[in-house]
PDB file of N, CA and C in Angstrom:
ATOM      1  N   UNK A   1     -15.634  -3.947  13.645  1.00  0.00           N
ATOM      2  CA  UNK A   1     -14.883  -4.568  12.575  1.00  0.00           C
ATOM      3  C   UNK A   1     -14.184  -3.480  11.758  1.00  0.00           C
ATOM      4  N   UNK A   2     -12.901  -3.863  11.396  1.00  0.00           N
ATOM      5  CA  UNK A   2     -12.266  -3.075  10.494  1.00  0.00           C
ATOM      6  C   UNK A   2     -12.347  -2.854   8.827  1.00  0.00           C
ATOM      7  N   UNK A   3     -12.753  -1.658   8.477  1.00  0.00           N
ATOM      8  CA  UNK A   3     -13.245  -1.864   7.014  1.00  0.00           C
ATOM      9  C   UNK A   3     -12.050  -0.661   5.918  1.00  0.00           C
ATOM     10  N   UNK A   4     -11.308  -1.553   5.156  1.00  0.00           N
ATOM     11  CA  UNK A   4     -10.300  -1.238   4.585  1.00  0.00           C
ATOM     12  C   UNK A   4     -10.740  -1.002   3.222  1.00  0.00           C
ATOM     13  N   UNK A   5     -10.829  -0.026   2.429  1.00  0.00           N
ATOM     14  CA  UNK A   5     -11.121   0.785   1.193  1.00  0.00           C
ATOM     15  C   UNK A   5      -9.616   1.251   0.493  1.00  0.00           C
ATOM     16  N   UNK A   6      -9.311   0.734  -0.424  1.00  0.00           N
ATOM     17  CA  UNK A   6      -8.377   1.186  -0.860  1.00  0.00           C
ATOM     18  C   UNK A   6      -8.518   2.071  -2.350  1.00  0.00           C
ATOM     19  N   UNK A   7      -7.730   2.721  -3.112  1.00  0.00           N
ATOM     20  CA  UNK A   7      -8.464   3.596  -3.953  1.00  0.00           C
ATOM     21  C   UNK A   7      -7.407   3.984  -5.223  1.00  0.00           C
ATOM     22  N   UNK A   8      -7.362   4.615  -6.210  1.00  0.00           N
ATOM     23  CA  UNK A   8      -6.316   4.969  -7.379  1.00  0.00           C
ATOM     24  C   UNK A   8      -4.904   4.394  -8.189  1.00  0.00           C
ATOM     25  N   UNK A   9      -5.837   2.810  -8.347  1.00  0.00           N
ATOM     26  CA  UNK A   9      -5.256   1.986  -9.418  1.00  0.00           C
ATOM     27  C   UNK A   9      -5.709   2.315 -10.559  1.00  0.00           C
ATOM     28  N   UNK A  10      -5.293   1.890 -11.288  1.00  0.00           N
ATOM     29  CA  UNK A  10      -5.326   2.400 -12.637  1.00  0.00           C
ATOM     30  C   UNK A  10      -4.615   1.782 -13.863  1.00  0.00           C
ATOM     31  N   UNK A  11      -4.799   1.955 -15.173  1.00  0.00           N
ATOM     32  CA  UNK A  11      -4.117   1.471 -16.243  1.00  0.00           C
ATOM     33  C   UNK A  11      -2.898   2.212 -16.620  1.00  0.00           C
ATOM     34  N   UNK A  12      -1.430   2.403 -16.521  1.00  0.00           N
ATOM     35  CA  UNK A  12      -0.696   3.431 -16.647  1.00  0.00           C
ATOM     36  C   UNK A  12       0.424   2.695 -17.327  1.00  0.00           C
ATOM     37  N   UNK A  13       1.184   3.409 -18.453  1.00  0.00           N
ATOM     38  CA  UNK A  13       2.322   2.995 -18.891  1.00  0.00           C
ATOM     39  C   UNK A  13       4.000   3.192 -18.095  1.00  0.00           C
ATOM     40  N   UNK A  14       4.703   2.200 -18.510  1.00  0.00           N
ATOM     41  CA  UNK A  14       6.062   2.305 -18.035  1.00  0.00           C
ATOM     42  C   UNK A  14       6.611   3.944 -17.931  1.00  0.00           C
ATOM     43  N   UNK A  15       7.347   3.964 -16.598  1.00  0.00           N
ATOM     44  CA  UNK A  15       8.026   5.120 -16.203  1.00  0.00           C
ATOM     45  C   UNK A  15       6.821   5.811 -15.737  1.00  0.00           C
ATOM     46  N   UNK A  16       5.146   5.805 -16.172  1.00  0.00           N
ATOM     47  CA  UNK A  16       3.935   6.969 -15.136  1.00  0.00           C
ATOM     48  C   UNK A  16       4.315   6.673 -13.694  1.00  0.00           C
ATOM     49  N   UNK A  17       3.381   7.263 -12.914  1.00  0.00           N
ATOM     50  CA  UNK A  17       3.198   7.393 -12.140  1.00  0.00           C
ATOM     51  C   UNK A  17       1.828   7.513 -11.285  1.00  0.00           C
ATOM     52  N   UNK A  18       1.849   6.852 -10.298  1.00  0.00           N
ATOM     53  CA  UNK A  18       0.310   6.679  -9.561  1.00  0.00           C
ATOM     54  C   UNK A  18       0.201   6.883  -8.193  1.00  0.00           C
ATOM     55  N   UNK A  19      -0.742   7.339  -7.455  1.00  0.00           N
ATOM     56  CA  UNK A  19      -0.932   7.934  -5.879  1.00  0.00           C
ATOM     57  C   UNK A  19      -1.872   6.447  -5.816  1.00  0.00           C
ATOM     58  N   UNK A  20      -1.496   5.900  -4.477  1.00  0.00           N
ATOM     59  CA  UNK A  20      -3.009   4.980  -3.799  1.00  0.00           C
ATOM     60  C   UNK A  20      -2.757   5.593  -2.567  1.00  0.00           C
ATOM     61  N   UNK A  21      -4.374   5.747  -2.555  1.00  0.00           N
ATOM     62  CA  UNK A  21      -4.712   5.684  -0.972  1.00  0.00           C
ATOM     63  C   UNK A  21      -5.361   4.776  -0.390  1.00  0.00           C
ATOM     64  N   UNK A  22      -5.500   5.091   0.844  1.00  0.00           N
ATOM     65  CA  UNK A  22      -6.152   3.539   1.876  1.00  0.00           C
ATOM     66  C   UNK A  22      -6.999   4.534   2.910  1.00  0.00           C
ATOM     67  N   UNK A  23      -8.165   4.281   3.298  1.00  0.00           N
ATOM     68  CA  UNK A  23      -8.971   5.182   4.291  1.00  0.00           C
ATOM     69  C   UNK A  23      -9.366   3.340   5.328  1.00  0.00           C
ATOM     70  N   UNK A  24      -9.209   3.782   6.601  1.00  0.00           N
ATOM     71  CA  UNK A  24      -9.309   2.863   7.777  1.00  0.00           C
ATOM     72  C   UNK A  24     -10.484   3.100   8.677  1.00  0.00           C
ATOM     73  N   UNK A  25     -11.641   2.314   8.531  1.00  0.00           N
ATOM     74  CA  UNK A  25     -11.785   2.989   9.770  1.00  0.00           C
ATOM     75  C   UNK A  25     -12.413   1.617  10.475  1.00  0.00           C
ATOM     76  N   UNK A  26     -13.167   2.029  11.824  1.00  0.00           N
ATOM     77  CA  UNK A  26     -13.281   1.116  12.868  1.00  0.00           C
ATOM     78  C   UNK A  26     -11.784   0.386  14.206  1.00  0.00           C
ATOM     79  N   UNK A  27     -10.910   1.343  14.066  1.00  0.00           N
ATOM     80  CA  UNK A  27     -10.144   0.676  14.194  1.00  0.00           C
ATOM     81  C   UNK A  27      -8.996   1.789  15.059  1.00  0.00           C
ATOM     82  N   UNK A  28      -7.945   1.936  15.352  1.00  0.00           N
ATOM     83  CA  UNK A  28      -7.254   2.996  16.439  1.00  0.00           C
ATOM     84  C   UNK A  28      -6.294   3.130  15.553  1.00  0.00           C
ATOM     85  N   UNK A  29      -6.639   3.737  14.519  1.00  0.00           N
ATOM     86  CA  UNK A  29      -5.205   3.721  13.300  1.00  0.00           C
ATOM     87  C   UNK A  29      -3.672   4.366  13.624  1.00  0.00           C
ATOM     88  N   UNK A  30      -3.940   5.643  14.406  1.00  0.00           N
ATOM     89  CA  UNK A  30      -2.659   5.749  14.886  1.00  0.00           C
ATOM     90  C   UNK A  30      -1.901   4.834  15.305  1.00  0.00           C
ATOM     91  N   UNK A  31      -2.484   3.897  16.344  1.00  0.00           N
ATOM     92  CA  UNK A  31      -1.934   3.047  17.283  1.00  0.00           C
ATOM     93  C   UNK A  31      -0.980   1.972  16.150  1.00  0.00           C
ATOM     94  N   UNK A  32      -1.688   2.100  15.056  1.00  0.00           N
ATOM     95  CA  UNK A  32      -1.188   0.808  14.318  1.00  0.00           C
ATOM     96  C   UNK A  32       0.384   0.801  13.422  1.00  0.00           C
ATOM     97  N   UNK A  33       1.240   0.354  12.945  1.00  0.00           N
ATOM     98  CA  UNK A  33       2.270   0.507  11.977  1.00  0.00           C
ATOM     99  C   UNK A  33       1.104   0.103  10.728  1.00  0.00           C
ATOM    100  N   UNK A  34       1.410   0.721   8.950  1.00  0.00           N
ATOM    101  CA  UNK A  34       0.605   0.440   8.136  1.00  0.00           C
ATOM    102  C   UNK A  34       1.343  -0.003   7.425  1.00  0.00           C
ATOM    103  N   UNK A  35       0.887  -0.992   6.236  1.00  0.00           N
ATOM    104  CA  UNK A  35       1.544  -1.302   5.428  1.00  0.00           C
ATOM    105  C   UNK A  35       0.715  -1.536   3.772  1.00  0.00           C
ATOM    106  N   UNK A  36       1.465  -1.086   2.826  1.00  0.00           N
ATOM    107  CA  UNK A  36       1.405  -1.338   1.562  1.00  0.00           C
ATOM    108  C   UNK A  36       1.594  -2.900   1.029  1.00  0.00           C
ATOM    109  N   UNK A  37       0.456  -3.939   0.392  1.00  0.00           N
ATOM    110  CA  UNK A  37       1.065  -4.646  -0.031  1.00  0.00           C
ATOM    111  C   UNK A  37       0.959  -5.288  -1.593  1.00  0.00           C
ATOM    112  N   UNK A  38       1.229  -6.161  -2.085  1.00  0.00           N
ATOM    113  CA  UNK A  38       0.703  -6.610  -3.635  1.00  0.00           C
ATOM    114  C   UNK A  38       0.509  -7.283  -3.817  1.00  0.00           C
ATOM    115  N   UNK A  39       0.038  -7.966  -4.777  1.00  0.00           N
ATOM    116  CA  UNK A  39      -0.504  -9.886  -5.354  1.00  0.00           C
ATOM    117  C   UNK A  39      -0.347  -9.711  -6.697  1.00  0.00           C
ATOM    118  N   UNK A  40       0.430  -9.926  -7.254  1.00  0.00           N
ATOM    119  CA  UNK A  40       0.762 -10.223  -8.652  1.00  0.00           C
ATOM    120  C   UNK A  40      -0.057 -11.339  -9.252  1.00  0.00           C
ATOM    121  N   UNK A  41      -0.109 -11.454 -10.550  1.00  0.00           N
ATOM    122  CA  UNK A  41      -0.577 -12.656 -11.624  1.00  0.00           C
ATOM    123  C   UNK A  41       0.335 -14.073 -11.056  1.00  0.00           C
ATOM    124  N   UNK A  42      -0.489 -14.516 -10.482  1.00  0.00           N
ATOM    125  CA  UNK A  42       0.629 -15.891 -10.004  1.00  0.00           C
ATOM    126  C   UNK A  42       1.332 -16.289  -8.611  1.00  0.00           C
ATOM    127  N   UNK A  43       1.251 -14.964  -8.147  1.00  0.00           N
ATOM    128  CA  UNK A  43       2.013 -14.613  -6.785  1.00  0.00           C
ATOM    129  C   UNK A  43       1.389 -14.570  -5.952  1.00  0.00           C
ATOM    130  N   UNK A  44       2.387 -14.696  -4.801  1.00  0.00           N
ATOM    131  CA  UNK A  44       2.513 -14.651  -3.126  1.00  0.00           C
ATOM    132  C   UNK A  44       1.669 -13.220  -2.915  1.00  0.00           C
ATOM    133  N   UNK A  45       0.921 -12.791  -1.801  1.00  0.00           N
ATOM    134  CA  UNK A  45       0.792 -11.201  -1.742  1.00  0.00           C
ATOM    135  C   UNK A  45       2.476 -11.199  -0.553  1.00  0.00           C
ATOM    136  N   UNK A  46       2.936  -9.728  -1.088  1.00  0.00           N
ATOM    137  CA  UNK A  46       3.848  -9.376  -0.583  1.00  0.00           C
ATOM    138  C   UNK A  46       3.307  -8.055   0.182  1.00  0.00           C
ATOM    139  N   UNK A  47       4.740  -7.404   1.380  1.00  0.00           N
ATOM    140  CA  UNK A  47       4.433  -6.433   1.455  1.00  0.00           C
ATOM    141  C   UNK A  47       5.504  -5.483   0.986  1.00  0.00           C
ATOM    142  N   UNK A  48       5.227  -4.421   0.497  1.00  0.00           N
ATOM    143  CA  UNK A  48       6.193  -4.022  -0.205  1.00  0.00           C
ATOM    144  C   UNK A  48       6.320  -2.383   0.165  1.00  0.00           C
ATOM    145  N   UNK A  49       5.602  -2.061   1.014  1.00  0.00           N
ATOM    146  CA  UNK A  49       6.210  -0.333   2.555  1.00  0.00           C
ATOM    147  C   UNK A  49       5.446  -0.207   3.540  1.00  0.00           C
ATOM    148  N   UNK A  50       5.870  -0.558   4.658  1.00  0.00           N
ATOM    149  CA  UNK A  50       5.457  -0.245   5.682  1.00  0.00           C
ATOM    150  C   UNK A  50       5.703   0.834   6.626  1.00  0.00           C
ATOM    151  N   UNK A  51       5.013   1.190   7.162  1.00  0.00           N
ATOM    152  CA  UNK A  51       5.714   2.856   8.098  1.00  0.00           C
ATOM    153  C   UNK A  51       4.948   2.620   9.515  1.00  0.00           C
ATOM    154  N   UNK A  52       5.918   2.686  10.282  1.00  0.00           N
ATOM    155  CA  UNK A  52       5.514   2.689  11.518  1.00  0.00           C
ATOM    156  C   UNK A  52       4.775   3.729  12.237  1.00  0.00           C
ATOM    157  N   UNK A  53       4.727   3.793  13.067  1.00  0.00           N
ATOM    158  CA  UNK A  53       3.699   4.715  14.168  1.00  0.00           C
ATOM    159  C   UNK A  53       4.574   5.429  14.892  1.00  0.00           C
ATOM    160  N   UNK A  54       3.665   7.005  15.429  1.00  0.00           N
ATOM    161  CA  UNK A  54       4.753   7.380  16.309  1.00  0.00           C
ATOM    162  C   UNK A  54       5.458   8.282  16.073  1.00  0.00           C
ATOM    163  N   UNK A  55       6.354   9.591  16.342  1.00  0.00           N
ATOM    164  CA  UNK A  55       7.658  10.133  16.018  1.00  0.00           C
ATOM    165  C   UNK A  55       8.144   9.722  15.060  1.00  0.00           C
ATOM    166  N   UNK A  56       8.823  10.278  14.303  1.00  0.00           N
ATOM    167  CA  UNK A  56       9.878  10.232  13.004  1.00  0.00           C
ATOM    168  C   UNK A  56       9.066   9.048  11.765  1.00  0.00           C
ATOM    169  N   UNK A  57       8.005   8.178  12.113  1.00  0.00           N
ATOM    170  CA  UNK A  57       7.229   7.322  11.246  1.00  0.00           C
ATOM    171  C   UNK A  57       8.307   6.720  10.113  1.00  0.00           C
ATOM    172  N   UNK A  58       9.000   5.917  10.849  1.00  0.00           N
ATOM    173  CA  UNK A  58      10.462   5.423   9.897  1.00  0.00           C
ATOM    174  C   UNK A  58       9.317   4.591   9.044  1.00  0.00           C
ATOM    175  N   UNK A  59      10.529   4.353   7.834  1.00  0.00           N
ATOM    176  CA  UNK A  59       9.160   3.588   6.750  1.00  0.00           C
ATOM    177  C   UNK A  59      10.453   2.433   5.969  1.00  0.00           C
ATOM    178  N   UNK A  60       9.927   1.303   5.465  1.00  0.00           N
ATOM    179  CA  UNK A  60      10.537   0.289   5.063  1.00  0.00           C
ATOM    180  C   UNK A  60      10.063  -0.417   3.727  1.00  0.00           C
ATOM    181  N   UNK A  61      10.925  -0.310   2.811  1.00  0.00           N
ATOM    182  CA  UNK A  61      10.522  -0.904   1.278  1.00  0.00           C
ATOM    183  C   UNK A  61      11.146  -1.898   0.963  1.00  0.00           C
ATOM    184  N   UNK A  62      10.347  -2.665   0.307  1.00  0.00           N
ATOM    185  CA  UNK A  62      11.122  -4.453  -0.188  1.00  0.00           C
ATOM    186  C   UNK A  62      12.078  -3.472  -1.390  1.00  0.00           C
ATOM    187  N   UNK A  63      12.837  -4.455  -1.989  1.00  0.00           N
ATOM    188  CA  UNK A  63      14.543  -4.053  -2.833  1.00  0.00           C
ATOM    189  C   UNK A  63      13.724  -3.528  -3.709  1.00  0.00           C
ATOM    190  N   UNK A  64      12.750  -4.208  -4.254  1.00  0.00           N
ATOM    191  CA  UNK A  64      11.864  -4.144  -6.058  1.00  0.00           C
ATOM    192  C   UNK A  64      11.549  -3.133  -5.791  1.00  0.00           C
ATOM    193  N   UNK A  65      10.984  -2.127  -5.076  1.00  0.00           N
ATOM    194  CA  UNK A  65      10.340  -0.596  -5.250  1.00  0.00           C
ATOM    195  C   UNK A  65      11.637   0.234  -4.461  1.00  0.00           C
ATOM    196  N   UNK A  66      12.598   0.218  -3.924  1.00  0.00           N
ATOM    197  CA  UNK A  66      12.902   0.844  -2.907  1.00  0.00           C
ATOM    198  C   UNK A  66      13.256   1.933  -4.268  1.00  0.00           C
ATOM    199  N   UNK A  67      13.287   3.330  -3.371  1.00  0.00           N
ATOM    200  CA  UNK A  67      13.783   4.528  -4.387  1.00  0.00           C
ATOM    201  C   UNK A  67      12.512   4.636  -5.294  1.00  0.00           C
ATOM    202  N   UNK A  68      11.460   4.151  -5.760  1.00  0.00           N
ATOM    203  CA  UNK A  68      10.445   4.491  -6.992  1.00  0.00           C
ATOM    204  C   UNK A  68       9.178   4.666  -5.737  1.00  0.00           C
ATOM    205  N   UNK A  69       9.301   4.197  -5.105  1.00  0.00           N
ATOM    206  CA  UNK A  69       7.913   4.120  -3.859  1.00  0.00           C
ATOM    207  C   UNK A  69       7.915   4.694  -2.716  1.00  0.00           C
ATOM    208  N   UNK A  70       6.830   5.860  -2.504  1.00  0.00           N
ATOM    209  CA  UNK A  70       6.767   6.214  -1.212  1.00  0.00           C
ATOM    210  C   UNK A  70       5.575   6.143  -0.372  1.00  0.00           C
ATOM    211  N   UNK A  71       5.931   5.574   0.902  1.00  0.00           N
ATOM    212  CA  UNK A  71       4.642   5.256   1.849  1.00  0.00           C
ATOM    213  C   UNK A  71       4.590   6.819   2.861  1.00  0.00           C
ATOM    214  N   UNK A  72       3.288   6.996   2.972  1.00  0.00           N
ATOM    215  CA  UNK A  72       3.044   8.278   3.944  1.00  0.00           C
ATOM    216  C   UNK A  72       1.873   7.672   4.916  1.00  0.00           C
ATOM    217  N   UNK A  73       1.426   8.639   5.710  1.00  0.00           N
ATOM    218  CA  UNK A  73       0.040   8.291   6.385  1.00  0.00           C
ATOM    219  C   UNK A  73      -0.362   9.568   7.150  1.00  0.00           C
ATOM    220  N   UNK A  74      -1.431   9.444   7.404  1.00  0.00           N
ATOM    221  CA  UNK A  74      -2.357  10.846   7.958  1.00  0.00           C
ATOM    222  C   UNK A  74      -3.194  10.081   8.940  1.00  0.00           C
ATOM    223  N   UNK A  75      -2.619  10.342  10.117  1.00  0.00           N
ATOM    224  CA  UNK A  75      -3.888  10.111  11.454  1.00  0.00           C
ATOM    225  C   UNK A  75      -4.701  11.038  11.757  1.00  0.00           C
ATOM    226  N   UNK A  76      -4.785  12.066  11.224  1.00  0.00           N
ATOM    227  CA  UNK A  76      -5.959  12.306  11.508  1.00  0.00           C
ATOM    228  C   UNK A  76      -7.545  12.020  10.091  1.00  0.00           C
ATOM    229  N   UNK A  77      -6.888  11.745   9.036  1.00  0.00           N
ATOM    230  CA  UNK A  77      -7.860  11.712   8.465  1.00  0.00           C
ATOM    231  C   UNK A  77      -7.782   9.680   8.165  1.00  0.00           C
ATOM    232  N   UNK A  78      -6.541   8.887   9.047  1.00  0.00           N
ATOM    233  CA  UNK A  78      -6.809   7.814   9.221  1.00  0.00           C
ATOM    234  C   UNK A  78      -6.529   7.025   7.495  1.00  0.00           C
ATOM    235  N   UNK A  79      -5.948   7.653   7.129  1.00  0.00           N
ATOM    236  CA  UNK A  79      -5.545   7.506   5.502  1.00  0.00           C
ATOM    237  C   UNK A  79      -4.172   6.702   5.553  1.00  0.00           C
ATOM    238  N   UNK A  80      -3.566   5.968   4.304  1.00  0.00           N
ATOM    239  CA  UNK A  80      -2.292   5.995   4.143  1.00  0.00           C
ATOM    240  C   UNK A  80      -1.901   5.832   2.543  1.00  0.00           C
ATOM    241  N   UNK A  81      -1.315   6.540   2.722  1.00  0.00           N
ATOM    242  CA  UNK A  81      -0.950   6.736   0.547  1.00  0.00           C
ATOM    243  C   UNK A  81       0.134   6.289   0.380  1.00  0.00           C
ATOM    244  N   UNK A  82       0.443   5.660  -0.926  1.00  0.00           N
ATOM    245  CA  UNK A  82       1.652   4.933  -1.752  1.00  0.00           C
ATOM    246  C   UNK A  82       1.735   5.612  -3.141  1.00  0.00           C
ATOM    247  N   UNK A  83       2.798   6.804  -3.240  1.00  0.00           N
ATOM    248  CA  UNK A  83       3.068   7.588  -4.017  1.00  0.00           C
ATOM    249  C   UNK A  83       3.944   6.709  -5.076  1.00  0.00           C
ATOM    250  N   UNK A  84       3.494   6.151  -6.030  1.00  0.00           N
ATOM    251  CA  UNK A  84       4.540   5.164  -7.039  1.00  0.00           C
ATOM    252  C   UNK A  84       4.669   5.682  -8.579  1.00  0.00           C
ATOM    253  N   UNK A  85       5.973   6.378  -8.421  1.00  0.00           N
ATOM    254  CA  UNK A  85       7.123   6.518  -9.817  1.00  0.00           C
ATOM    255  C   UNK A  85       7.905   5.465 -10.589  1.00  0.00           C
ATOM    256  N   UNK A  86       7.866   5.678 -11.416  1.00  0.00           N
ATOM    257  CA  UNK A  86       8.968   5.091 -12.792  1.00  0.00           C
ATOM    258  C   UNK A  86       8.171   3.427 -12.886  1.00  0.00           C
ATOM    259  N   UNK A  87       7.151   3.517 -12.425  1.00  0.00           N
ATOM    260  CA  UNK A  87       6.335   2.443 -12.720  1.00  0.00           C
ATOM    261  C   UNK A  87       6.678   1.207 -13.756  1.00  0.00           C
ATOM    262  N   UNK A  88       7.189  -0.057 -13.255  1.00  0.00           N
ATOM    263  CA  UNK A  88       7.002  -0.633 -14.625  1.00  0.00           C
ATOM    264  C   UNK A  88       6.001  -1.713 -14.375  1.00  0.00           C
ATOM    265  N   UNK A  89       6.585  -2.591 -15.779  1.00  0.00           N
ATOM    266  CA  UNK A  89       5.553  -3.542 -15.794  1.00  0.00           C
ATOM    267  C   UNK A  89       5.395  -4.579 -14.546  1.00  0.00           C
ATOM    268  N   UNK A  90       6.392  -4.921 -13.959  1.00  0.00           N
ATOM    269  CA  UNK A  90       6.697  -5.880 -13.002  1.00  0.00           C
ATOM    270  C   UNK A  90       5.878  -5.513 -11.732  1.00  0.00           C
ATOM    271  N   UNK A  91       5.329  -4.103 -11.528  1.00  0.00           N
ATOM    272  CA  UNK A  91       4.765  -3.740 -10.551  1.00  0.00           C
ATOM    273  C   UNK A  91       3.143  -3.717 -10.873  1.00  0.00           C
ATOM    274  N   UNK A  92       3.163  -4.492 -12.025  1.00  0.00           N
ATOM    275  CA  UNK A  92       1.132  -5.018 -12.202  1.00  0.00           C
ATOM    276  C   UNK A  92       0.538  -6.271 -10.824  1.00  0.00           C
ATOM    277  N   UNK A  93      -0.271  -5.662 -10.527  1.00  0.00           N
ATOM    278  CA  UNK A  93      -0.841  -6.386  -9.254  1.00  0.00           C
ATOM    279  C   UNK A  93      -1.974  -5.821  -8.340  1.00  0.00           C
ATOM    280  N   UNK A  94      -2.611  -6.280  -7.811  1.00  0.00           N
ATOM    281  CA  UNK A  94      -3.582  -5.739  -7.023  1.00  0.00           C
ATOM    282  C   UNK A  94      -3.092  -5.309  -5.517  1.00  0.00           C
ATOM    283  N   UNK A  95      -3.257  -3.652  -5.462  1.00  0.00           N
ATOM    284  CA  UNK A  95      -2.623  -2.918  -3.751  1.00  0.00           C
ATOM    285  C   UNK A  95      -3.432  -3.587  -2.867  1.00  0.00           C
ATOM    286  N   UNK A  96      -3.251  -3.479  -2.303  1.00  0.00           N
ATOM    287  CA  UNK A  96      -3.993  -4.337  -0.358  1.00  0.00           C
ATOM    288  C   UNK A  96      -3.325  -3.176   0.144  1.00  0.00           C
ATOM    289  N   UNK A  97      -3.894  -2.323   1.448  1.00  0.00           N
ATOM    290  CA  UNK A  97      -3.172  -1.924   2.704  1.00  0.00           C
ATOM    291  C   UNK A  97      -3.718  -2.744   3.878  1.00  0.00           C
ATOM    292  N   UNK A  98      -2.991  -2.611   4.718  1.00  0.00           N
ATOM    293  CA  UNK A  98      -3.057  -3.732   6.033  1.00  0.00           C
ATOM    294  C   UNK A  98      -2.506  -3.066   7.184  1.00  0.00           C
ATOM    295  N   UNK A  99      -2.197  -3.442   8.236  1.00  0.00           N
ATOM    296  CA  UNK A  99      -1.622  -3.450   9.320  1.00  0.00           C
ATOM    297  C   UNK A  99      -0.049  -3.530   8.833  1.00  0.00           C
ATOM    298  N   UNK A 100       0.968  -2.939   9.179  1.00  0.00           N
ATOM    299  CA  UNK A 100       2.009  -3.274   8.939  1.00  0.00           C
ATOM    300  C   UNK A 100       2.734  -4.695   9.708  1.00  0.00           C
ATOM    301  N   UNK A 101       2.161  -5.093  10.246  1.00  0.00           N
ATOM    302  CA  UNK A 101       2.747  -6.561  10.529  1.00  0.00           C
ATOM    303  C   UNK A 101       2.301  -7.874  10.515  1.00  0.00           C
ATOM    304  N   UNK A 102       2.765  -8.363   9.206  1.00  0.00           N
ATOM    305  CA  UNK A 102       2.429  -9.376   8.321  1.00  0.00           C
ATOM    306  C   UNK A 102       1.436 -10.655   9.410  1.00  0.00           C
ATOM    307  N   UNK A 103       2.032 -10.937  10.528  1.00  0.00           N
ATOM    308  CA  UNK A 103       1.192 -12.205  11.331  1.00  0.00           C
ATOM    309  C   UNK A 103       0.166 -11.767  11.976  1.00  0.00           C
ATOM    310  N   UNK A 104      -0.104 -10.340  11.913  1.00  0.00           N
ATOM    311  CA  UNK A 104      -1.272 -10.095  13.060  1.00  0.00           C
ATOM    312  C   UNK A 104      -2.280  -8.604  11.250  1.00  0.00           C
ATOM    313  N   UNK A 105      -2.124  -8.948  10.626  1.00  0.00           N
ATOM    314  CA  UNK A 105      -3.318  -8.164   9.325  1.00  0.00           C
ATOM    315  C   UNK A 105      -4.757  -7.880  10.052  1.00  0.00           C
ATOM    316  N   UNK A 106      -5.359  -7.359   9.469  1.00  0.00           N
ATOM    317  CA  UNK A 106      -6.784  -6.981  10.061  1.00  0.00           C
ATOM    318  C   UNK A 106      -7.504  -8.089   8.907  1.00  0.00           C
ATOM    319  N   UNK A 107      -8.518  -8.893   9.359  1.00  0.00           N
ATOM    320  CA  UNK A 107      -9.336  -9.607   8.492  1.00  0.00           C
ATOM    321  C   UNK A 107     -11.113  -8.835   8.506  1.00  0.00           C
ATOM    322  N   UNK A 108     -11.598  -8.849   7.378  1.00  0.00           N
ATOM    323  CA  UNK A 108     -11.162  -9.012   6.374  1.00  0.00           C
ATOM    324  C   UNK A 108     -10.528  -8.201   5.645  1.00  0.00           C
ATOM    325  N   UNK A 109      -9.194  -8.698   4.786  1.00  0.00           N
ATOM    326  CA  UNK A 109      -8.479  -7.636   3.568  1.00  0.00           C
ATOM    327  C   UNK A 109      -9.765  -6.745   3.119  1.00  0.00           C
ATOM    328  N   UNK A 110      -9.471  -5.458   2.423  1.00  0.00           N
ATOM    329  CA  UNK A 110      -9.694  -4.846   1.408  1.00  0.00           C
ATOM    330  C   UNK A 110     -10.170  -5.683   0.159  1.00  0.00           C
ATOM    331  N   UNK A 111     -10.837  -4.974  -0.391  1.00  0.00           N
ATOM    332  CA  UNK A 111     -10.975  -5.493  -2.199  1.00  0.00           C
ATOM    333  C   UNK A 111      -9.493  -5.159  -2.602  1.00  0.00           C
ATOM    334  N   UNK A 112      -9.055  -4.167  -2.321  1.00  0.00           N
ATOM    335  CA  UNK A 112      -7.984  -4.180  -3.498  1.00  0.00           C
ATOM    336  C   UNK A 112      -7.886  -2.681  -4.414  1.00  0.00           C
ATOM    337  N   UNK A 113      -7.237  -2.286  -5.013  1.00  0.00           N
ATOM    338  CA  UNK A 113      -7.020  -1.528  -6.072  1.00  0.00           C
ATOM    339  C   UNK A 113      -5.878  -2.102  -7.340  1.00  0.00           C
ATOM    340  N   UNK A 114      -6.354  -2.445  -8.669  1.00  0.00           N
ATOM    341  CA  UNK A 114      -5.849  -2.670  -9.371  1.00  0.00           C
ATOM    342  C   UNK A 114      -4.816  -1.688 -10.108  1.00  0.00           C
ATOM    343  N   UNK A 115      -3.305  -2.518 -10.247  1.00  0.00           N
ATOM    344  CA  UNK A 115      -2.225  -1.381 -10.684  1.00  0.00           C
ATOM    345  C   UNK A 115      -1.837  -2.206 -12.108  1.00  0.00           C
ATOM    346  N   UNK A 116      -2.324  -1.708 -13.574  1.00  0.00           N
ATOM    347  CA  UNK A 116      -1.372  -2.777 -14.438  1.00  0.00           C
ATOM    348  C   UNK A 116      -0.279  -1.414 -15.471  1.00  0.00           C
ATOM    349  N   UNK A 117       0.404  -2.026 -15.204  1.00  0.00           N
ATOM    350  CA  UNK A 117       1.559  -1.140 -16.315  1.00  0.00           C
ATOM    351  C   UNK A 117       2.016  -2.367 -17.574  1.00  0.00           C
ATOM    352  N   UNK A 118       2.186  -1.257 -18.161  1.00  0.00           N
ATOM    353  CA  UNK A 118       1.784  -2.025 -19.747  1.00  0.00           C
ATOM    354  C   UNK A 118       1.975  -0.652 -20.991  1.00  0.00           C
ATOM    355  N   UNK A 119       2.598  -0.940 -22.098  1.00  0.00           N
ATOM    356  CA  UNK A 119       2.622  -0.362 -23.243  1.00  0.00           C
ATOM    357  C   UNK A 119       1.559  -0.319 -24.319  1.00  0.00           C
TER     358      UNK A 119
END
């Protein structure tokens, strides 16, 4: 079974900045595309960067973070981090990492890491 730990949410004001990581294991993580996602107060969970596998590890951001958010990953230590700048409030929500492709996720999700921005 796959056991997803996610890690460095936090309470941070508009414009900070925050690192999450995600540690994977049970599972052939290289093999996989990863993805970053969120659940807002009210909301859908979205995914909001995914990075594929492989050579050049192209990576893909929904409009709302593109330019403030960066997705990375480390196969060998089976990690994947979401480097997030200029933080605002709109980006309060709980991180999930997953599988990068939304119909096939690893069950069960992660707990989560909580992100609230706020003055």
């Amino acid at each position: 079974q796959v056991q997803i730990v996610e890690s460095g949410g936090g309470l941070v004001q508009p414009g900070e900045s925050l690192r999450l990581s995600c540690t994977i294991s049970g599972s052939i993580f290289s093999l996989n595309s990863m993805g970053w996602y969120r659940q807002g107060p009210g909301k859908e969970r979205e995914l909001v960067a995914r990075i594929s596998v492989g050579a050049g590890e192209n990576t893909n951001y929904a409009d709302s973070v593109k330019g403030r958010f960066t997705i990375t990953r480390d196969n060998t230590k089976k990690t994947v981090n979401l480097q997030m700048n200029s933080l605002r409030p709109e980006d309060t929500a709980v991180y999930y990492c997953n599988r990068g492709v939304q119909t096939a996720v690893w069950q069960p999700w992660g707990r989560g890491t909580q992100v609230t921005v706020s003055s």
